[in-house]
Each structure stands twice: as C-alpha cells, then as structure tokens.
Protein backbone atom coordinates (compact mmCIF):
# COMPACT_ATOMS: atom_id res chain seq x y z
CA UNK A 1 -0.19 31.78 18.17
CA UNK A 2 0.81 28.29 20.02
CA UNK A 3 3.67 28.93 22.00
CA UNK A 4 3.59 24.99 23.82
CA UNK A 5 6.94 23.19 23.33
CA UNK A 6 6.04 20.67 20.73
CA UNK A 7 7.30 17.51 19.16
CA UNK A 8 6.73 16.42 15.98
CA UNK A 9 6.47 12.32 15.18
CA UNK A 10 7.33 12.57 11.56
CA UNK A 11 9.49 14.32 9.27
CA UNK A 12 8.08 14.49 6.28
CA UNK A 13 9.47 17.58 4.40
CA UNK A 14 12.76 16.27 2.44
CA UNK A 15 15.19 18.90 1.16
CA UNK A 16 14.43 18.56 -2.28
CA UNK A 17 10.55 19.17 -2.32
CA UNK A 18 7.60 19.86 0.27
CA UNK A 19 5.01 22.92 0.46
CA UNK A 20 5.29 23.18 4.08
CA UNK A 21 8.69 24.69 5.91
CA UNK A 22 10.76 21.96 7.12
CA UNK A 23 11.44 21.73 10.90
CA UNK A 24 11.18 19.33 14.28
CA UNK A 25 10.72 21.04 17.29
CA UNK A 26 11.56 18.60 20.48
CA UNK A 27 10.51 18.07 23.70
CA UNK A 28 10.98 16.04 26.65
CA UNK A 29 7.97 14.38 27.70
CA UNK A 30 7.51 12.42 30.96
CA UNK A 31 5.06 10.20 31.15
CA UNK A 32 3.77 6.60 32.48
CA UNK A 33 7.86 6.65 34.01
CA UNK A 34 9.02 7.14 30.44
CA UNK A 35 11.11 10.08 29.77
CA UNK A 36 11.86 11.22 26.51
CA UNK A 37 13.95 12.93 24.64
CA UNK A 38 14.36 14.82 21.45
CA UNK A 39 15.78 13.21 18.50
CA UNK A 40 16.13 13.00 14.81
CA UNK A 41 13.55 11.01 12.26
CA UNK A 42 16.31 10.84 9.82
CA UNK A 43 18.97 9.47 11.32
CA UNK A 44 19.16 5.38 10.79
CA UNK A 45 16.04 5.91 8.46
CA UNK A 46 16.20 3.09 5.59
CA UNK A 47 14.94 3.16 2.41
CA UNK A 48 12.99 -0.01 0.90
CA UNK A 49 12.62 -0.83 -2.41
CA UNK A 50 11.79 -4.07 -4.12
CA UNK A 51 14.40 -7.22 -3.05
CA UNK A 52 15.88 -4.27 -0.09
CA UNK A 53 16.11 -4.72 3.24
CA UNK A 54 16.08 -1.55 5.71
CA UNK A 55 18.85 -1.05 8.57
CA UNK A 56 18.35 -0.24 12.21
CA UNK A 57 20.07 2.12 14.12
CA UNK A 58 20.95 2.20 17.72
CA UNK A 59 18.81 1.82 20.64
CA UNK A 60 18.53 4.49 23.17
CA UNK A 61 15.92 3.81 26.24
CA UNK A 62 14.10 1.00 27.71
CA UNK A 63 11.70 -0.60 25.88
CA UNK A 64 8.19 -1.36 28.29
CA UNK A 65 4.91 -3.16 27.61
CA UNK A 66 2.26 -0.96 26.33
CA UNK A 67 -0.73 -0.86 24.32
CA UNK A 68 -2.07 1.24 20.83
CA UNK A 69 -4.39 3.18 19.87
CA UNK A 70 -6.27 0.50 18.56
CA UNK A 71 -5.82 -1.52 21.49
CA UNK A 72 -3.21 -3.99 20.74
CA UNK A 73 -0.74 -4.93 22.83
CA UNK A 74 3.19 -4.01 22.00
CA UNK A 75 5.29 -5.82 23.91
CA UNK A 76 8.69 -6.37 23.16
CA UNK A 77 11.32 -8.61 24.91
CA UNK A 78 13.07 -7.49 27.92
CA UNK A 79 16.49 -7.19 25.28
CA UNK A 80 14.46 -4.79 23.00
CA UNK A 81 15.04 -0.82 23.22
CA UNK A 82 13.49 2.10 21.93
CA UNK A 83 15.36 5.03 20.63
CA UNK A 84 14.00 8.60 21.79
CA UNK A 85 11.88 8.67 18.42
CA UNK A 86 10.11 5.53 19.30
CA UNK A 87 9.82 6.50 23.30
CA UNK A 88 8.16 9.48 21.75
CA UNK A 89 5.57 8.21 19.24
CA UNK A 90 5.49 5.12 22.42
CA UNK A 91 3.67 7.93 24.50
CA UNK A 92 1.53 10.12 22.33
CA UNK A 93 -0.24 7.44 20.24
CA UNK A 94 -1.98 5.51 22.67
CA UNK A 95 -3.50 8.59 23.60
CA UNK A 96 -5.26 9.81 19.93
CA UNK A 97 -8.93 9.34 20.44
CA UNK A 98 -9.40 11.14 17.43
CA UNK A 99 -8.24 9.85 14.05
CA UNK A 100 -6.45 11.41 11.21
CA UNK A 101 -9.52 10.88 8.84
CA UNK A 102 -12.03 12.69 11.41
CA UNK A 103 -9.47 15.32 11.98
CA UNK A 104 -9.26 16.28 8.31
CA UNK A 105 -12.97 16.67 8.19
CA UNK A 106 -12.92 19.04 11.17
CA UNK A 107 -9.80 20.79 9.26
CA UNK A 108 -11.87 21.22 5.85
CA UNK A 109 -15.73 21.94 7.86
CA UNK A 110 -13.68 24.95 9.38
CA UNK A 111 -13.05 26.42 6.37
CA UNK A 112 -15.85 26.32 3.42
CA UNK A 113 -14.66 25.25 0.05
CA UNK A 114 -11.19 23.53 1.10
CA UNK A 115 -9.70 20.62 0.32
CA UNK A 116 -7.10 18.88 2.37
CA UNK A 117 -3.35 19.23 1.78
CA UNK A 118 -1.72 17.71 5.20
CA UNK A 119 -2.08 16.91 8.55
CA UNK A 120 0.36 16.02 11.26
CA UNK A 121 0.43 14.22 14.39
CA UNK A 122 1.88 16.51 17.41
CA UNK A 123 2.64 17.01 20.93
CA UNK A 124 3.21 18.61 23.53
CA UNK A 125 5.87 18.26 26.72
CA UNK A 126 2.89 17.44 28.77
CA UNK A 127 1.78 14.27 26.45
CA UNK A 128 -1.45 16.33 24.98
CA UNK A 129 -1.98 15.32 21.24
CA UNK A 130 -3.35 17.49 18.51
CA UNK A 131 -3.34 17.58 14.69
CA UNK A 132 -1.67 19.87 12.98
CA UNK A 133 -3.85 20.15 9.11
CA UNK A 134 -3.37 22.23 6.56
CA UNK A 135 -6.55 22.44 3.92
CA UNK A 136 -6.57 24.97 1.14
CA UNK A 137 -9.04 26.54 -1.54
CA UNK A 138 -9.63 26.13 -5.10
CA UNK A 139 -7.21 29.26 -5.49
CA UNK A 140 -4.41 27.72 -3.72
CA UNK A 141 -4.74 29.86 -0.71
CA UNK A 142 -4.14 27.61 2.32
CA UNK A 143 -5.21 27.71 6.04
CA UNK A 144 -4.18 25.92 8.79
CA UNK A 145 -6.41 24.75 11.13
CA UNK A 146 -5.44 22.69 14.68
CA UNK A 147 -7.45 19.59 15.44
CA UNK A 148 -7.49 18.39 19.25
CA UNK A 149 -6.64 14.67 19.19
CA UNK A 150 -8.78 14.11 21.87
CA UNK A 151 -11.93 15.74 21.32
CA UNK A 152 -11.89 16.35 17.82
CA UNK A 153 -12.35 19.95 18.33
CA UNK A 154 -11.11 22.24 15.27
CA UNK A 155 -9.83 25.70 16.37
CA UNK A 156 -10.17 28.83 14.66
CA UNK A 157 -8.21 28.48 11.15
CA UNK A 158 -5.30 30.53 10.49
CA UNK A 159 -4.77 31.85 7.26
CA UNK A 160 -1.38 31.40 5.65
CA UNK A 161 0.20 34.67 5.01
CA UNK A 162 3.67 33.96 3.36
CA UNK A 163 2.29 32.03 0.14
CA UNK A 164 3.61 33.91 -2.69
CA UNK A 165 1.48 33.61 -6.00
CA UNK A 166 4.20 30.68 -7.47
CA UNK A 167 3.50 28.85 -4.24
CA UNK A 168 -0.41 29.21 -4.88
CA UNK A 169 -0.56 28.63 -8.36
CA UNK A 170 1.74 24.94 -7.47
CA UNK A 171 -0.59 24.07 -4.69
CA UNK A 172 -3.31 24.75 -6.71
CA UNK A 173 -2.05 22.41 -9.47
CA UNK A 174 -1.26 19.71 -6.95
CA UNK A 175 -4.78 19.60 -5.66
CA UNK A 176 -6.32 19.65 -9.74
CA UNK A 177 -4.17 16.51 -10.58
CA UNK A 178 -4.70 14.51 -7.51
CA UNK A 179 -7.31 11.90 -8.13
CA UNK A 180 -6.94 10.24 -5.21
CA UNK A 181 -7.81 10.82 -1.73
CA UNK A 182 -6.34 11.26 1.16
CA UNK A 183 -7.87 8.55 2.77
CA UNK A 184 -7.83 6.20 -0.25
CA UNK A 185 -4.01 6.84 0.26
CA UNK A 186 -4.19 5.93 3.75
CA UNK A 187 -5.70 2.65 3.05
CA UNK A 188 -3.02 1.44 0.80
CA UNK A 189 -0.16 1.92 3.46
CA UNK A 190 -2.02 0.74 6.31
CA UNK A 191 -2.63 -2.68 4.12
CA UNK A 192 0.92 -2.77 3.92
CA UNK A 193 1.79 -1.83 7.44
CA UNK A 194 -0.81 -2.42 10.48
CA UNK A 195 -0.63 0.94 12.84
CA UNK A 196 -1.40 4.26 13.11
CA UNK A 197 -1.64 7.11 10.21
CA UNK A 198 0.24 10.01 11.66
CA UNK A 199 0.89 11.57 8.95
CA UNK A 200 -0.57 12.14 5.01
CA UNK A 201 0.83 15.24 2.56
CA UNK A 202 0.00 16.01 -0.66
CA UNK A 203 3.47 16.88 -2.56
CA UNK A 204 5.28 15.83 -5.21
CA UNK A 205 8.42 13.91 -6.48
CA UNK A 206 11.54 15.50 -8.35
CA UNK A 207 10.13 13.77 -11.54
CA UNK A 208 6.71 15.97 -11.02
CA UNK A 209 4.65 13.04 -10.00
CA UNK A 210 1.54 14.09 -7.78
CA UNK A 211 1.75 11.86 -4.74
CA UNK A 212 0.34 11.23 -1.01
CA UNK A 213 3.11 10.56 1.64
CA UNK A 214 1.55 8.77 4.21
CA UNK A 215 3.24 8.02 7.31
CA UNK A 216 2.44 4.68 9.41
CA UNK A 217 3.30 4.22 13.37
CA UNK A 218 3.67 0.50 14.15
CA UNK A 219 1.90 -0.32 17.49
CA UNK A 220 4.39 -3.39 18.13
CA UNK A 221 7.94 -1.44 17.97
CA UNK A 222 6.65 2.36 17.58
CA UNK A 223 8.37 2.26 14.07
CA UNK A 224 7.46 4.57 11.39
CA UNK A 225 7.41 3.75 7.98
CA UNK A 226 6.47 6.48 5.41
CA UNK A 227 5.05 5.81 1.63
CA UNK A 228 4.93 7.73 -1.21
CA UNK A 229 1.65 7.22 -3.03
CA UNK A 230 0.91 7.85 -6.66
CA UNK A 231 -2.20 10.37 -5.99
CA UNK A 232 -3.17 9.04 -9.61
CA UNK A 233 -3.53 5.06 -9.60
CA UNK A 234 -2.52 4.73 -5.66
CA UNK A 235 0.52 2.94 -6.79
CA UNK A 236 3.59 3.13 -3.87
CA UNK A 237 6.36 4.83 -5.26
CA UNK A 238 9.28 4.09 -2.25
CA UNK A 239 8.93 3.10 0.86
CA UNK A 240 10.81 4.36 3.78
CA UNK A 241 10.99 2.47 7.18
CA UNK A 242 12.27 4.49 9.85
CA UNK A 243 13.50 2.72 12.88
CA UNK A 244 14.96 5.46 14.71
C-alpha cells in the first residue's frame, strides 16, 4: 500500500455521481523555489455553458516563468498570481514524461482483458509524478494499477475489494454503452483547450447519460478546465473552467 503524502490535481468525483470515492489528499511541495500548498479544486471553480463567462477567484502565490510539458513557455506578467492549485499543477506537469494515453495502455497490458475506466494525475511532496488508473473487466470487476509518470512503468495491479455486485453490474453497464474512447474523448477537449490531459473518467450524468470527463491543464496559467463528454457521439455536455 502507498503510504507517500500525495496531491491530487483534479477533483473529479462530484457529490451526486462518480464510481471512485471522492477525496484530495494535499501536500506541500517545494520545488524550483516554489512552495506549495494544499488547496481546494472547487472553490472559485466556474461553470461554462453557451453565451457564459467563468469567474476567477483569488490569487494566492507568485506567479514565475516556466515551461510545459510540451515545451511551451508560460509566462505570465509580473502582476499575475497563482493560487496553491495552480502552484501545484505549475510543478508536477512539466515533469510528466509519460502521457495519459501511454499510461492507460500500461494500466490495461497489466491486467488481461480490461478496459479502461480512469486515470489520474498525482504527486507526491517530493515533486515525483505517477498515474493513478483504474481499468476493469468485462464483469465489472476493477483493478487499479499505478503508472510512473516518468518511466512509464506499471506496478503490480491491485484488485478492488469493496465493489459490491450493484457497483459491478453499473460499471459493467458503463463500459457496454460507451462507444467512445478514452482517447477519442481526449481529443475533443484538448481541441478546445491546448494543455495537458490530467485527467479522463468514465461516469455518468444524473440524467443517465454515459460520458468521459476529461480534465485539461493549461500550460500558460496552470488552469484546469474539465469536460463532460457524451461517450456516445463525443458531444461536450458542460464545461467547467477551474481557475483556482
């Protein structure tokens, strides 16, 4: 069992749905001068719909000059700040050698016969990054698996012990009715936002629509903005900009 203090850069389990158990778990990270500390996703998060226009909540530390994962450069103006969430996903990013798609591969190659339901960007205190993926089988039965960021190497998959047959049987359904990939899902919010995918779920809305949330982390403010994807016609449901 992983005992590193570890935080989380997205929230994507909302109180009204989500297969996974809710939670953050925070740490302060210093690194590159930056010190960091642990905050909430939710708070100042905005939603956007059509004609909408999202809100921003208050700054917190210093923004700095940096550069992505994909190499371009975020700098913002010397009167620009970043709240602990941003200082956070500001640190760990730059350093993912190891993308969500390739991650999810290892995560499904690990265990025979699975399909993926989720996977999660993470860290810990000392800045080392690592997906967090959860694939399951045709049953509904689902395994975790841990991806290193960084080398792409999958450990030893952990079998999910509190599923109750409900649970299974729901999973199970979710993965039958979701035409759609993961990384077709992907593709439509990074063509709407340029960045980093640090998050995609399978799940599904209070109306029982199969969907992909997808979460995207803006190199140029360390922004997140989360979609909810149809995971039948890859149509965006809501879209969720979180500047916090």
């Amino acid at each position: 069992m992983n005992t590193e203090c570890s935080f989380s850069l997205t929230r994507r389990h909302r109180a009204s749905r989500g297969l996974r158990a809710a939670g953050l778990v925070c740490a302060v990270a210093a690194m590159g001068g930056l010190v960091t500390g642990c905050g909430s996703e939710d708070d100042g998060a905005s939603r956007k719909t059509s004609g909408s226009t999202p809100t921003t909540s208050a700054a917190a530390v210093a923004a700095a000059p940096s550069k992505s994962a994909d190499g371009d450069s975020a700098s913002p103006s010397p009167g620009d700040r970043f709240t602990d969430d941003q200082a956070e996903r500001k640190a760990l990013v730059p350093q993912v050698k190891v993308p969500y798609d390739k991650a999810l591969t290892a995560a499904t190659d690990a265990v025979p016969g699975s399909k993926p339901v989720s996977i999660e960007l993470q860290g810990a205190a000392n800045g080392t990054p690592w997906w967090d993926a959860d694939v399951a089988k045709a049953d509904g039965g689902k395994f975790t698996v841990r991806v290193d960021a960084v080398s792409g190497k999958a450990d030893k998959p952990r079998a999910e012990t509190d599923e109750d047959a409900d649970e299974k049987r729901q999973l199970a359904g979710l993965l039958d009715k979701a035409e759609v990939t993961p990384e077709q899902a992907a593709a439509v919010a990074t063509g709407r936002t340029k960045g980093t995918v640090s998050s995609v779920e399978l799940d599904d809305t209070d109306q029982g629509v199969t969907i992909w949330s997808v979460d995207v982390v803006s190199p140029k403010d360390w922004t997140k903005t989360s979609y909810d994807i149809d995971a039948a016609n890859k149509k965006v449901l809501q879209e969720e900009v979180d500047r916090d």
